[in-house]
C-alpha atoms as a PDB file:
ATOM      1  CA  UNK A   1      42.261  13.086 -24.090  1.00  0.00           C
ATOM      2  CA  UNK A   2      45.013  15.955 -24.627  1.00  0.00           C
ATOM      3  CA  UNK A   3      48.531  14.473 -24.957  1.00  0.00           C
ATOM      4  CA  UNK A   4      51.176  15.182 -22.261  1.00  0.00           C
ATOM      5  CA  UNK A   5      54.706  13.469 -22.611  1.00  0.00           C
ATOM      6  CA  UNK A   6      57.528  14.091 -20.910  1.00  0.00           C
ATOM      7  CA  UNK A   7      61.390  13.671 -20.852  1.00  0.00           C
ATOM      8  CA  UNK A   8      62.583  12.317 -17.452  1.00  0.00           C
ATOM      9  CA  UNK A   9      66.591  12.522 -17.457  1.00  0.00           C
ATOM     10  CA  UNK A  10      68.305  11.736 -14.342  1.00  0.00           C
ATOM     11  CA  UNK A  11      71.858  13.858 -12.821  1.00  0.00           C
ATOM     12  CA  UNK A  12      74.159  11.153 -13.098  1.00  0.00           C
ATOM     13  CA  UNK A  13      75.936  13.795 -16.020  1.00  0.00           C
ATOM     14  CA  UNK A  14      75.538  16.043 -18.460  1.00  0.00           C
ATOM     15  CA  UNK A  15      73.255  15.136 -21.617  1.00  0.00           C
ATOM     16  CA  UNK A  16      74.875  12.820 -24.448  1.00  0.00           C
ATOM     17  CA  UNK A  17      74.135  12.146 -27.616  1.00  0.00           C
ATOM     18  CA  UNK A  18      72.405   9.011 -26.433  1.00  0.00           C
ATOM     19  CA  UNK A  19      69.666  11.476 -24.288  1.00  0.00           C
ATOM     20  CA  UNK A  20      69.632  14.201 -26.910  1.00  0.00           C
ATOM     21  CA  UNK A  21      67.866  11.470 -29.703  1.00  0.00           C
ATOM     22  CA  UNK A  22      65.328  10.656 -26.685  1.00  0.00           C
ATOM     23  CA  UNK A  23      64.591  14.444 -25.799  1.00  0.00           C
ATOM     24  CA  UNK A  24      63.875  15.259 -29.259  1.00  0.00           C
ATOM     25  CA  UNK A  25      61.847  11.719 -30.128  1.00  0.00           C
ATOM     26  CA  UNK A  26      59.616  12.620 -27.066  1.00  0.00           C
ATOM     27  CA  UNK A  27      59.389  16.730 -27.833  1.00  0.00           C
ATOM     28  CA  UNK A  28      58.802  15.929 -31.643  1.00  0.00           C
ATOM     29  CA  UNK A  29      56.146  13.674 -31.014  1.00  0.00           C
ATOM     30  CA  UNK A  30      54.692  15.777 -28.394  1.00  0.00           C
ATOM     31  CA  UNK A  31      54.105  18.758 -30.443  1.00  0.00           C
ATOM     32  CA  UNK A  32      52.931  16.973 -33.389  1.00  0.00           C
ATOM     33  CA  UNK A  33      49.984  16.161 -31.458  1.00  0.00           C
ATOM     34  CA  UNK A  34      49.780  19.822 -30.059  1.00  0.00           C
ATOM     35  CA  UNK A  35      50.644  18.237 -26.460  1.00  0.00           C
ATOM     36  CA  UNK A  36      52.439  19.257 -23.787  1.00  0.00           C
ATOM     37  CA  UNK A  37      56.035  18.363 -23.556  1.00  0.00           C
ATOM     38  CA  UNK A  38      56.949  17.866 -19.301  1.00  0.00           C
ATOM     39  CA  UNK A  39      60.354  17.885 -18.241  1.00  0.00           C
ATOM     40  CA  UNK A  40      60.896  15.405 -14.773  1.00  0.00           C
ATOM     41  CA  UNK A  41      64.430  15.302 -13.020  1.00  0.00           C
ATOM     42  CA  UNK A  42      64.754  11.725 -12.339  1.00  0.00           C
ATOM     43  CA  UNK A  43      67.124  12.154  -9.100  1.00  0.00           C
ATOM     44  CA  UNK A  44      66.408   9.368  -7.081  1.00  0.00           C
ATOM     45  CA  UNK A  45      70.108   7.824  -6.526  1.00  0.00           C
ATOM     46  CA  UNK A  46      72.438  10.713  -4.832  1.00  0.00           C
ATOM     47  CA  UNK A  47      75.471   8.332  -5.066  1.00  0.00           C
ATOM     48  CA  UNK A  48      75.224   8.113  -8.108  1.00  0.00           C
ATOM     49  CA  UNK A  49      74.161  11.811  -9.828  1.00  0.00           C
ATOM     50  CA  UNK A  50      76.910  14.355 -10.307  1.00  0.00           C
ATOM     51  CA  UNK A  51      77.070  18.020  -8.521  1.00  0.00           C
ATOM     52  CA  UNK A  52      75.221  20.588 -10.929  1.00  0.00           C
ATOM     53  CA  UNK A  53      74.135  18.032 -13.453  1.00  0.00           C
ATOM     54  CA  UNK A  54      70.184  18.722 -13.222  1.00  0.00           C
ATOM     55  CA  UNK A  55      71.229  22.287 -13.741  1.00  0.00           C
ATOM     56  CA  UNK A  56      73.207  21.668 -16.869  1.00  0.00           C
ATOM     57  CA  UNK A  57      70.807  19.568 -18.308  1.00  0.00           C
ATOM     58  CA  UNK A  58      68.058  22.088 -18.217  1.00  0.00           C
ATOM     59  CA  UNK A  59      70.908  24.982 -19.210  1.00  0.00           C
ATOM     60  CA  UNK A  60      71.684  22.203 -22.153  1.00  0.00           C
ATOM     61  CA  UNK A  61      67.940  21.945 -23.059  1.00  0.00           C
ATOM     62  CA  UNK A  62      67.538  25.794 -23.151  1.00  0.00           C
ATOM     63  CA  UNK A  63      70.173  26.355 -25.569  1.00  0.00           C
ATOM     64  CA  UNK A  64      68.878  23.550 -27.963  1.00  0.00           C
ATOM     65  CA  UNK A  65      65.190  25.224 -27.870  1.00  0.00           C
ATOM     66  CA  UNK A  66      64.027  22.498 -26.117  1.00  0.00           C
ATOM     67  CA  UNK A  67      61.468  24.622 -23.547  1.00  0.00           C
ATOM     68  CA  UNK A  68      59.165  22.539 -21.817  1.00  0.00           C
ATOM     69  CA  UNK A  69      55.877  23.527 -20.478  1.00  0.00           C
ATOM     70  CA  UNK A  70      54.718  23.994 -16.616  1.00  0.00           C
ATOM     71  CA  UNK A  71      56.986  23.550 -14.003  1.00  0.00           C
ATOM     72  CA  UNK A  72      60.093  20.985 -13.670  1.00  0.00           C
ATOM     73  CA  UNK A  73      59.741  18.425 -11.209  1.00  0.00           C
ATOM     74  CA  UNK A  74      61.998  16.884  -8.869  1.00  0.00           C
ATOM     75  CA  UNK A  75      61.750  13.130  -7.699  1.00  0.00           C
ATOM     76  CA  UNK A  76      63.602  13.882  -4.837  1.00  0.00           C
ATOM     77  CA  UNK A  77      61.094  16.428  -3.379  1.00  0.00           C
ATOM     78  CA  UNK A  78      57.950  13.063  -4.060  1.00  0.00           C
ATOM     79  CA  UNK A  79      59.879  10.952  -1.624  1.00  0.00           C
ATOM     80  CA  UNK A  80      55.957  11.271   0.702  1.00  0.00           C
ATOM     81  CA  UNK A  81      54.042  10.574  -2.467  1.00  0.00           C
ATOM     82  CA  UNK A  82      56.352   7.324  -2.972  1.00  0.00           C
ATOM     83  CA  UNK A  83      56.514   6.388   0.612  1.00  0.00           C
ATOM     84  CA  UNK A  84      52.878   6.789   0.963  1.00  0.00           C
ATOM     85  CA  UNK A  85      51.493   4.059  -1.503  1.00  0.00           C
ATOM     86  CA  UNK A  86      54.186   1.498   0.392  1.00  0.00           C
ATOM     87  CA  UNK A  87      53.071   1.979   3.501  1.00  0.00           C
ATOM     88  CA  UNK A  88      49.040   1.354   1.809  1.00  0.00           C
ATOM     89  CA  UNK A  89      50.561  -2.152   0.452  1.00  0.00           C
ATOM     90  CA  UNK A  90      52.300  -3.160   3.371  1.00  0.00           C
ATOM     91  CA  UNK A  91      49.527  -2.812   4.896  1.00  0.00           C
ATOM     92  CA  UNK A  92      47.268  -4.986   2.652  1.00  0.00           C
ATOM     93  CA  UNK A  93      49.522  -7.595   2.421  1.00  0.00           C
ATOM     94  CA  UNK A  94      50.182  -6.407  -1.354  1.00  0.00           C
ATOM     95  CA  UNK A  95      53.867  -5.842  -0.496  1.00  0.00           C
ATOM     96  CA  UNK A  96      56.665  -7.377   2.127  1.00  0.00           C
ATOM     97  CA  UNK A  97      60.053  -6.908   3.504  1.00  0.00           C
ATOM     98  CA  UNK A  98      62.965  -8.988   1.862  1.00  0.00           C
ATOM     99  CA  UNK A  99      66.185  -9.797   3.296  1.00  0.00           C
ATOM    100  CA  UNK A 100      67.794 -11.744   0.267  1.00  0.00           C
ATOM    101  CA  UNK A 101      70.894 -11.185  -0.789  1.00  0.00           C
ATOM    102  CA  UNK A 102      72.033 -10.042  -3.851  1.00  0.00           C
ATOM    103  CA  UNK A 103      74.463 -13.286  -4.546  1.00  0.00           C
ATOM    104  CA  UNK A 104      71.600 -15.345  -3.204  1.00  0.00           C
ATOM    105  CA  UNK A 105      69.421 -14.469  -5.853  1.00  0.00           C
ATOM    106  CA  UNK A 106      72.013 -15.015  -7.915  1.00  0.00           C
ATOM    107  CA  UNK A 107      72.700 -18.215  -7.222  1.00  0.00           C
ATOM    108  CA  UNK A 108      69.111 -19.230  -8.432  1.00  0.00           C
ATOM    109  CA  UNK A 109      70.186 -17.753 -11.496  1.00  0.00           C
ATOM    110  CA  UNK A 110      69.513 -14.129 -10.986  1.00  0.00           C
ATOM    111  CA  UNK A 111      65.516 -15.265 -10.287  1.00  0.00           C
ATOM    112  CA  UNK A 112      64.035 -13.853  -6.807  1.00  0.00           C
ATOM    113  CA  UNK A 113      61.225 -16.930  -6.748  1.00  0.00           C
ATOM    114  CA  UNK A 114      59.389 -15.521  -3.316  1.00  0.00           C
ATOM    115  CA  UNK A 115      61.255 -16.515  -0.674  1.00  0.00           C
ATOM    116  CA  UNK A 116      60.434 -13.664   1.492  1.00  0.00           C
ATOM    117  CA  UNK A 117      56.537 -13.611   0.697  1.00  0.00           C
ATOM    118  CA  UNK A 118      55.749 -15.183   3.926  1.00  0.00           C
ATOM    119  CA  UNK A 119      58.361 -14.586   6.397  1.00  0.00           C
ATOM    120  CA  UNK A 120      57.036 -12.131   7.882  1.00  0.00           C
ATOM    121  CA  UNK A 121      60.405  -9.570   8.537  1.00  0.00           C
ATOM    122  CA  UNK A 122      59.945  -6.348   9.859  1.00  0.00           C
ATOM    123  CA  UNK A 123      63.263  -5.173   7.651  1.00  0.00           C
ATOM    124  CA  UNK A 124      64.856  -4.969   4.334  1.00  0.00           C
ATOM    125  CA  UNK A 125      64.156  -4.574   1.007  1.00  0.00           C
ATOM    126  CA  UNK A 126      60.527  -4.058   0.120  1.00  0.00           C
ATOM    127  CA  UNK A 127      58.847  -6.079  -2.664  1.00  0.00           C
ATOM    128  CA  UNK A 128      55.723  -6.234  -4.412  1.00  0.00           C
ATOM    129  CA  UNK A 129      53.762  -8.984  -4.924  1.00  0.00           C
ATOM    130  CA  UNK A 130      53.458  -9.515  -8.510  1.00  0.00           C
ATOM    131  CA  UNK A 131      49.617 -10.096  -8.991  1.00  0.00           C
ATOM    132  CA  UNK A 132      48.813  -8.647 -12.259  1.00  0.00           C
ATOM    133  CA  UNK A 133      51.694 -10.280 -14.787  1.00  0.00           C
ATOM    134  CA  UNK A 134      52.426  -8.384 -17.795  1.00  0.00           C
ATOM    135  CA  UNK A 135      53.956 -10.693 -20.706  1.00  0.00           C
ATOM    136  CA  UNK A 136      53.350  -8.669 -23.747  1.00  0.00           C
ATOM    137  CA  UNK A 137      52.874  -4.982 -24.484  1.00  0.00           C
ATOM    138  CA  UNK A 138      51.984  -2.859 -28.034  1.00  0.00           C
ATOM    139  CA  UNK A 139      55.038  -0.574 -28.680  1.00  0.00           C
ATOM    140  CA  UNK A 140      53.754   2.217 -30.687  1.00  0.00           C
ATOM    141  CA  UNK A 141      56.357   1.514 -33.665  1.00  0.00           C
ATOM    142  CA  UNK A 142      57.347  -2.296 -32.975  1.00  0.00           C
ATOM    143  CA  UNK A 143      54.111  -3.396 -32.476  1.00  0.00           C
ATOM    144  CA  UNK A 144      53.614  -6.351 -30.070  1.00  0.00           C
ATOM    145  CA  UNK A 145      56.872  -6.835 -27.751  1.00  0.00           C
ATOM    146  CA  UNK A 146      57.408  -9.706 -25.458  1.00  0.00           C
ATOM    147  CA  UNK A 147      58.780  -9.583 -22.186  1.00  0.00           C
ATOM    148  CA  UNK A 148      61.565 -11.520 -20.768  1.00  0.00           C
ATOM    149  CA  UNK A 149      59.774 -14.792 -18.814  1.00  0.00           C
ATOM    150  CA  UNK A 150      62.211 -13.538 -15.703  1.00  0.00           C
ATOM    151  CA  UNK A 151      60.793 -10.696 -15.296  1.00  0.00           C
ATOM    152  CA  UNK A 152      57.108 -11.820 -15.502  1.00  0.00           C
ATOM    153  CA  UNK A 153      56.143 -13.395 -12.493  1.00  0.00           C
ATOM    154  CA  UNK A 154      58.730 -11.878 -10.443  1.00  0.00           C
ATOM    155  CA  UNK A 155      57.904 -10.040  -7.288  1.00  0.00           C
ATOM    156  CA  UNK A 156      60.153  -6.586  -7.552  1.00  0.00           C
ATOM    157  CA  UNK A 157      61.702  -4.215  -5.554  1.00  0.00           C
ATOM    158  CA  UNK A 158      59.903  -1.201  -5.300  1.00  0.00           C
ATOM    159  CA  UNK A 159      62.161   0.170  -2.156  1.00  0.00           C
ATOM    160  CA  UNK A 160      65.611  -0.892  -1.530  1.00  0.00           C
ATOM    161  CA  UNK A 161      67.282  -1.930   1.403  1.00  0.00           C
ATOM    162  CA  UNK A 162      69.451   1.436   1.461  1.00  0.00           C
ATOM    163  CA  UNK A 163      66.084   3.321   1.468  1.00  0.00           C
ATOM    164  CA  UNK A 164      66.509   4.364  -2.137  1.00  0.00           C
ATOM    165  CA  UNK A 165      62.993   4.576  -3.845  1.00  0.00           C
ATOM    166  CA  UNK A 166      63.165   2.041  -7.233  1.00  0.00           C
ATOM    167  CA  UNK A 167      62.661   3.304 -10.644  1.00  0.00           C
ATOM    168  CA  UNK A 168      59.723   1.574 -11.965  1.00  0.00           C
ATOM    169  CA  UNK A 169      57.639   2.672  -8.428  1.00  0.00           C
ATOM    170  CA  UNK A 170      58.308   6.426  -8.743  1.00  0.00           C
ATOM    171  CA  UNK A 171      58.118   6.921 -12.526  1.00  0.00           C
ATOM    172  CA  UNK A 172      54.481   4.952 -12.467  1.00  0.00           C
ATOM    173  CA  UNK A 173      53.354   7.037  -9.558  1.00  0.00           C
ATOM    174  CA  UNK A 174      54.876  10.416 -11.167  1.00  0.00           C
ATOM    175  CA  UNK A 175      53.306   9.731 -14.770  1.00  0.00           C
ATOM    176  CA  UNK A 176      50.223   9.149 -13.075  1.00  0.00           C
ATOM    177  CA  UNK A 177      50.350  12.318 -10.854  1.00  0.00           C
ATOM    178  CA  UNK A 178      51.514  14.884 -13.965  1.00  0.00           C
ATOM    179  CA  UNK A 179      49.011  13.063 -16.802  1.00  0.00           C
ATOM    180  CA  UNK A 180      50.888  11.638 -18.567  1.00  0.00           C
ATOM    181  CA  UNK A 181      49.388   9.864 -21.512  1.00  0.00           C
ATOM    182  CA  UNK A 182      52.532   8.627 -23.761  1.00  0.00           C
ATOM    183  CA  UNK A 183      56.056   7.456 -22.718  1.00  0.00           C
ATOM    184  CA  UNK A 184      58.402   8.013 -25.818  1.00  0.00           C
ATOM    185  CA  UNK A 185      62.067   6.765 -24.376  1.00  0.00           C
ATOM    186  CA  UNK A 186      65.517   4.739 -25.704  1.00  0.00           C
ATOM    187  CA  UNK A 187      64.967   1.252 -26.635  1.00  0.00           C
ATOM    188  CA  UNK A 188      67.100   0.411 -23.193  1.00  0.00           C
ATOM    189  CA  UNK A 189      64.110   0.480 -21.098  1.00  0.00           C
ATOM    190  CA  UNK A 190      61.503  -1.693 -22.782  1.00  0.00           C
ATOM    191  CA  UNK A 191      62.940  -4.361 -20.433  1.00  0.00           C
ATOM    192  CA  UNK A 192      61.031  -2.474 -17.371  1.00  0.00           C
ATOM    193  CA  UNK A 193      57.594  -1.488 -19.213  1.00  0.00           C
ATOM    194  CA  UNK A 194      56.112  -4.902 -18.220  1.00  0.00           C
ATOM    195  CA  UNK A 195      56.616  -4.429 -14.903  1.00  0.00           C
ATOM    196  CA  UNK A 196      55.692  -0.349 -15.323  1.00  0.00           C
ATOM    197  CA  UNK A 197      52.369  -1.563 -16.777  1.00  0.00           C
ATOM    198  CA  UNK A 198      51.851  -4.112 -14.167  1.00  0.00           C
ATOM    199  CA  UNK A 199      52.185  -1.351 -11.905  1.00  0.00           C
ATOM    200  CA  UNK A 200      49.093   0.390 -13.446  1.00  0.00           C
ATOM    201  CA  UNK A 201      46.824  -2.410 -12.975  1.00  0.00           C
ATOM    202  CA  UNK A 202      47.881  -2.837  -9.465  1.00  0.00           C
ATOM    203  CA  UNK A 203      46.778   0.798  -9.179  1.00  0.00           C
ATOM    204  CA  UNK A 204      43.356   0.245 -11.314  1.00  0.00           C
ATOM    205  CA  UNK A 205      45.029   2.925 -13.322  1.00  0.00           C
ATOM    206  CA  UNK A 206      44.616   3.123 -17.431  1.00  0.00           C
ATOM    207  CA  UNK A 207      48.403   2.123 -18.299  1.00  0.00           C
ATOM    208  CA  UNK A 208      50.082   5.111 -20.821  1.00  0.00           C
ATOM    209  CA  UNK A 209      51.039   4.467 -24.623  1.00  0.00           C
ATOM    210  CA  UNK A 210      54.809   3.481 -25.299  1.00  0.00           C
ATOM    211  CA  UNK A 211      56.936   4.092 -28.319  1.00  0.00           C
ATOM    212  CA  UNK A 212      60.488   2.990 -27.620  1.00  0.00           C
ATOM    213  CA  UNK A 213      63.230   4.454 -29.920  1.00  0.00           C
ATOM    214  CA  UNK A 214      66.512   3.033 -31.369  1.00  0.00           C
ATOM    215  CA  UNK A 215      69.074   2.930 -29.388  1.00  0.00           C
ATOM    216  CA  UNK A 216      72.271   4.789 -30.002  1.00  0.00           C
ATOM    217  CA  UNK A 217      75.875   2.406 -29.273  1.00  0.00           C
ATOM    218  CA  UNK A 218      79.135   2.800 -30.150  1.00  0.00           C
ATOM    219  CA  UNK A 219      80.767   1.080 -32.192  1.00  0.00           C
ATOM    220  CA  UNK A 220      81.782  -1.750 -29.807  1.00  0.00           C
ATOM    221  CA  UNK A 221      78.005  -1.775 -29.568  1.00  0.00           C
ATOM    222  CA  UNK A 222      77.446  -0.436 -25.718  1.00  0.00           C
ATOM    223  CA  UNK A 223      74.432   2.426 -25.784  1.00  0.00           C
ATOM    224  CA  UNK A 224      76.153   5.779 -25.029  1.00  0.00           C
ATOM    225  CA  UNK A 225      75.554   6.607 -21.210  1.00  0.00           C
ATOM    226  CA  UNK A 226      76.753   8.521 -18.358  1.00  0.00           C
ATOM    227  CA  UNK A 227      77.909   4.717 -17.264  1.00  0.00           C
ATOM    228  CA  UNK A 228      80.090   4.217 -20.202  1.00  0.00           C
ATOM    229  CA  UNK A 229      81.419   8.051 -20.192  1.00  0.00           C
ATOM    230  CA  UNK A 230      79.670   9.086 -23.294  1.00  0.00           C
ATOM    231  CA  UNK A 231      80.858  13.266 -23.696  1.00  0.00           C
ATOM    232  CA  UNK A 232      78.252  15.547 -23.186  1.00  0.00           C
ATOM    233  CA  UNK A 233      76.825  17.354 -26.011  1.00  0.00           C
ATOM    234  CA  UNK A 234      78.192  20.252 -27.500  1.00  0.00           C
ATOM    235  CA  UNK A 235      76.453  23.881 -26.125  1.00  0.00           C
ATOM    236  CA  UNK A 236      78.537  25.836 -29.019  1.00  0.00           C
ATOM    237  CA  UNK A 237      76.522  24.291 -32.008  1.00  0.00           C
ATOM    238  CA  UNK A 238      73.449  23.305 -31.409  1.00  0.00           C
ATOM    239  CA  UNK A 239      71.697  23.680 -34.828  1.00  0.00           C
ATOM    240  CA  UNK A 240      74.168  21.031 -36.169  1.00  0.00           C
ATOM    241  CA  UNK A 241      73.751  18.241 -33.563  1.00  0.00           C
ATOM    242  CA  UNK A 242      69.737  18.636 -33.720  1.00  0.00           C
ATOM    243  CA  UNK A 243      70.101  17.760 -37.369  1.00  0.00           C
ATOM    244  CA  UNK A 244      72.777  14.727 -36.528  1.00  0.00           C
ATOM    245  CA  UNK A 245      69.720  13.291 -33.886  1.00  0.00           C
ATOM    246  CA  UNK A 246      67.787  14.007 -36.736  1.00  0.00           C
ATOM    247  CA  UNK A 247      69.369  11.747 -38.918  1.00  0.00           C
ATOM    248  CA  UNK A 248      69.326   9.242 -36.478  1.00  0.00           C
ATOM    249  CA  UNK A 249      65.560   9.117 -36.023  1.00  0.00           C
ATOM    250  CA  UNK A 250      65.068   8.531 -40.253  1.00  0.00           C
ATOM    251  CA  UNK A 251      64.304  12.444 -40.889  1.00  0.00           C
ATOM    252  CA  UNK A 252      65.362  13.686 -44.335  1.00  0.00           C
ATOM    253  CA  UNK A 253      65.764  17.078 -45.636  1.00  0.00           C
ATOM    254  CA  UNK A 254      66.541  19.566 -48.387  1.00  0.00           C
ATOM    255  CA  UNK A 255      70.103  20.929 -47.671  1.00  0.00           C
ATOM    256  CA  UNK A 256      68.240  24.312 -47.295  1.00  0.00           C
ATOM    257  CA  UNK A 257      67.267  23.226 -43.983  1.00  0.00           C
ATOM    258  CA  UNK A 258      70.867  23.082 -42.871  1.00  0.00           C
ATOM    259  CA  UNK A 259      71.257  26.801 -42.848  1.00  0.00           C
ATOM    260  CA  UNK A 260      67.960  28.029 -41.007  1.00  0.00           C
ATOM    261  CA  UNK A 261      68.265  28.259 -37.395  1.00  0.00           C
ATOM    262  CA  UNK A 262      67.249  26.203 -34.241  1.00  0.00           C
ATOM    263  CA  UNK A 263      63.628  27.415 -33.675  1.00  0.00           C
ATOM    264  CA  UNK A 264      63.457  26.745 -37.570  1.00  0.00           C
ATOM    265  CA  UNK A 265      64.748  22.977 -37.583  1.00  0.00           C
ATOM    266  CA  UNK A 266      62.846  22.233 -34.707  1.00  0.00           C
ATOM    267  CA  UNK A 267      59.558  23.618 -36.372  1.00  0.00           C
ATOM    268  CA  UNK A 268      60.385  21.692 -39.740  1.00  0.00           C
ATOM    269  CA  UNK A 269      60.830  18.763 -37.588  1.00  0.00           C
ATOM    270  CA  UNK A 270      57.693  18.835 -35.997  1.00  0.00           C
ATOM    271  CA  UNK A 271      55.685  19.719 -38.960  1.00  0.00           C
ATOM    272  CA  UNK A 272      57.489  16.308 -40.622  1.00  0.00           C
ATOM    273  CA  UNK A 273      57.649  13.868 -37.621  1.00  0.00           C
ATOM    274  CA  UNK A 274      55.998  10.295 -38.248  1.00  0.00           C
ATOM    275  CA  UNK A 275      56.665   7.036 -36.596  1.00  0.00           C
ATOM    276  CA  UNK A 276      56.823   5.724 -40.207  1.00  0.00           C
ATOM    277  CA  UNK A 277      59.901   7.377 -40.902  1.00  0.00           C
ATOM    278  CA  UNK A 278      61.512   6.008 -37.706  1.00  0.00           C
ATOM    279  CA  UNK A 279      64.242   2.684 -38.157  1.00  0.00           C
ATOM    280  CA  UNK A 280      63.265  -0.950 -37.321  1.00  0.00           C
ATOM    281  CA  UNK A 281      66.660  -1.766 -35.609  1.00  0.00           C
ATOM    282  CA  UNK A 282      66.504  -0.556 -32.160  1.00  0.00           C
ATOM    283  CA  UNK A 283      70.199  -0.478 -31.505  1.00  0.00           C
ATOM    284  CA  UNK A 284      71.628   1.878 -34.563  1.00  0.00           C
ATOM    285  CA  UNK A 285      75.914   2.649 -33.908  1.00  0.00           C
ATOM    286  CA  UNK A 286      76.055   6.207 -33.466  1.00  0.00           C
ATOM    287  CA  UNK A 287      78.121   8.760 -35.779  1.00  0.00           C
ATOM    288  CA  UNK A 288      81.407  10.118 -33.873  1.00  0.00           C
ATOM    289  CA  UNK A 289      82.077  13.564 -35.407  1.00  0.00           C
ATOM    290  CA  UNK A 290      83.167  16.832 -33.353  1.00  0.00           C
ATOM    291  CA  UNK A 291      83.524  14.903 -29.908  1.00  0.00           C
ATOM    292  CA  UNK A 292      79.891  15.266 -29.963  1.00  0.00           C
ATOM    293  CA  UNK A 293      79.088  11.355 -28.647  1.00  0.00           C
END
């Protein structure tokens, strides 16, 4: 099967440090398998994404060389897609309407035990009915990861009661529609893959290979996001960053390499990539130089 991976960023600001590790991960492992490397706008929360940030993202991914291959796609223009496979498990029975409360669930200690299964409401959240329990998955570098026994069992949203779509529904549905045969992402969101493979099954679909990558924090040890302000990556000097993410993912270099330009790091880089070279820890504390994280 030909490889197609992807980088799925969502508006919420520009690119950080933090995202540029994960679009470079997922472009150099693309390539080294002569695959295609997808780019997905992951806009599925309006309050929440900042005027213009989709744009600078792909203006930010242009100037670092990062060109990706087809056409970009845009969660918010799948909302039929998403709706679609709801409305086919509501009607089975395979999913319900919730009206739980967010301090209810957390007073039974931030479980949702099925409540709602057989109510029977017309309104609300929708969940899914977890039938297909993932508890362990093969990470690609870590090997065999477990997953958290809360999140096993649990029936999850898959739309909430604002009408927002949820993550793990549209990114299943989206790999699925675009081929997608290997996630490579931040070690932030191995939390979710159970449920993301679970997902799969449900759909009698072949779930994709994962490869999680360290984590960049500061030095308080909170993973540069949008969410904790992380600054936006420099657009003046983009050679020089590459080879900081670089560093960060275990690559190692003659100093020659510091003087070629981008097109010519980013070939080195693919020519070199292994998982081998990648760190254990998946939470590293990132460099601060420049403003740059």
């Amino acid at each position: 099967m030909s490889y197609i991976g992807r980088f799925a960023p969502s508006p919420s600001g520009p690119l950080h440090f933090g995202s540029l590790i994960a679009a470079l991960g997922s472009y150099f492992q693309a390539k080294s398998q002569h695959g295609k490397w997808l780019v997905r706008i992951e806009d599925l929360d309006p309050p929440r994404e900042m005027p213009g940030a989709a744009e600078l993202i792909l203006k930010t991914l242009q100037t670092y060389h990062l060109y990706w291959d087809g056409e970009v796609v845009y969660q918010s223009q799948r909302h039929a897609l998403y709706q679609a496979q709801i409305d086919h498990w509501l009607a089975s029975g395979q999913a319900y309407y919730c009206q739980c409360t967010r301090k209810q669930i957390k007073e039974n200690g931030g479980y949702y035990p099925g409540t709602c299964r057989s109510a029977g409401h017309s309104q609300g959240a929708i969940r899914l009915k977890m039938t297909h329990p993932v508890r362990t998955f093969v990470d690609l570098k870590h090997g065999e990861i477990s997953i958290p026994a809360a999140l096993v069992d649990e029936d999850f949203i898959i739309k909430r009661r604002d009408g927002l779509f949820a993550y793990n529904l549209a990114v299943v549905l989206d790999d699925i529609a675009q081929g997608v045969t290997e996630v490579v992402r931040g070690a932030d969101l191995i939390e979710p893959t159970g449920r993301q493979i679970s997902l799969y099954q449900m759909l009698g679909q072949s779930p994709v290979r994962y490869l999680h990558l360290p984590l960049a924090v500061d030095h308080s040890g909170n993973k540069l996001s949008k969410q904790n302000h992380a600054t936006g990556i420099d657009l003046q000097h983009p050679a020089a960053l590459i080879l900081e993410a670089m560093a960060f993912l275990g690559f190692k270099w003659d100093e020659q390499l510091e003087y070629a330009s981008i097109d010519e790091i980013l070939r080195w880089g693919v020519e070199n990539w292994q998982l081998t070279q990648l760190p254990d820890r998946l939470k590293i504390t990132a460099r601060f130089s420049n403003g740059t994280v």
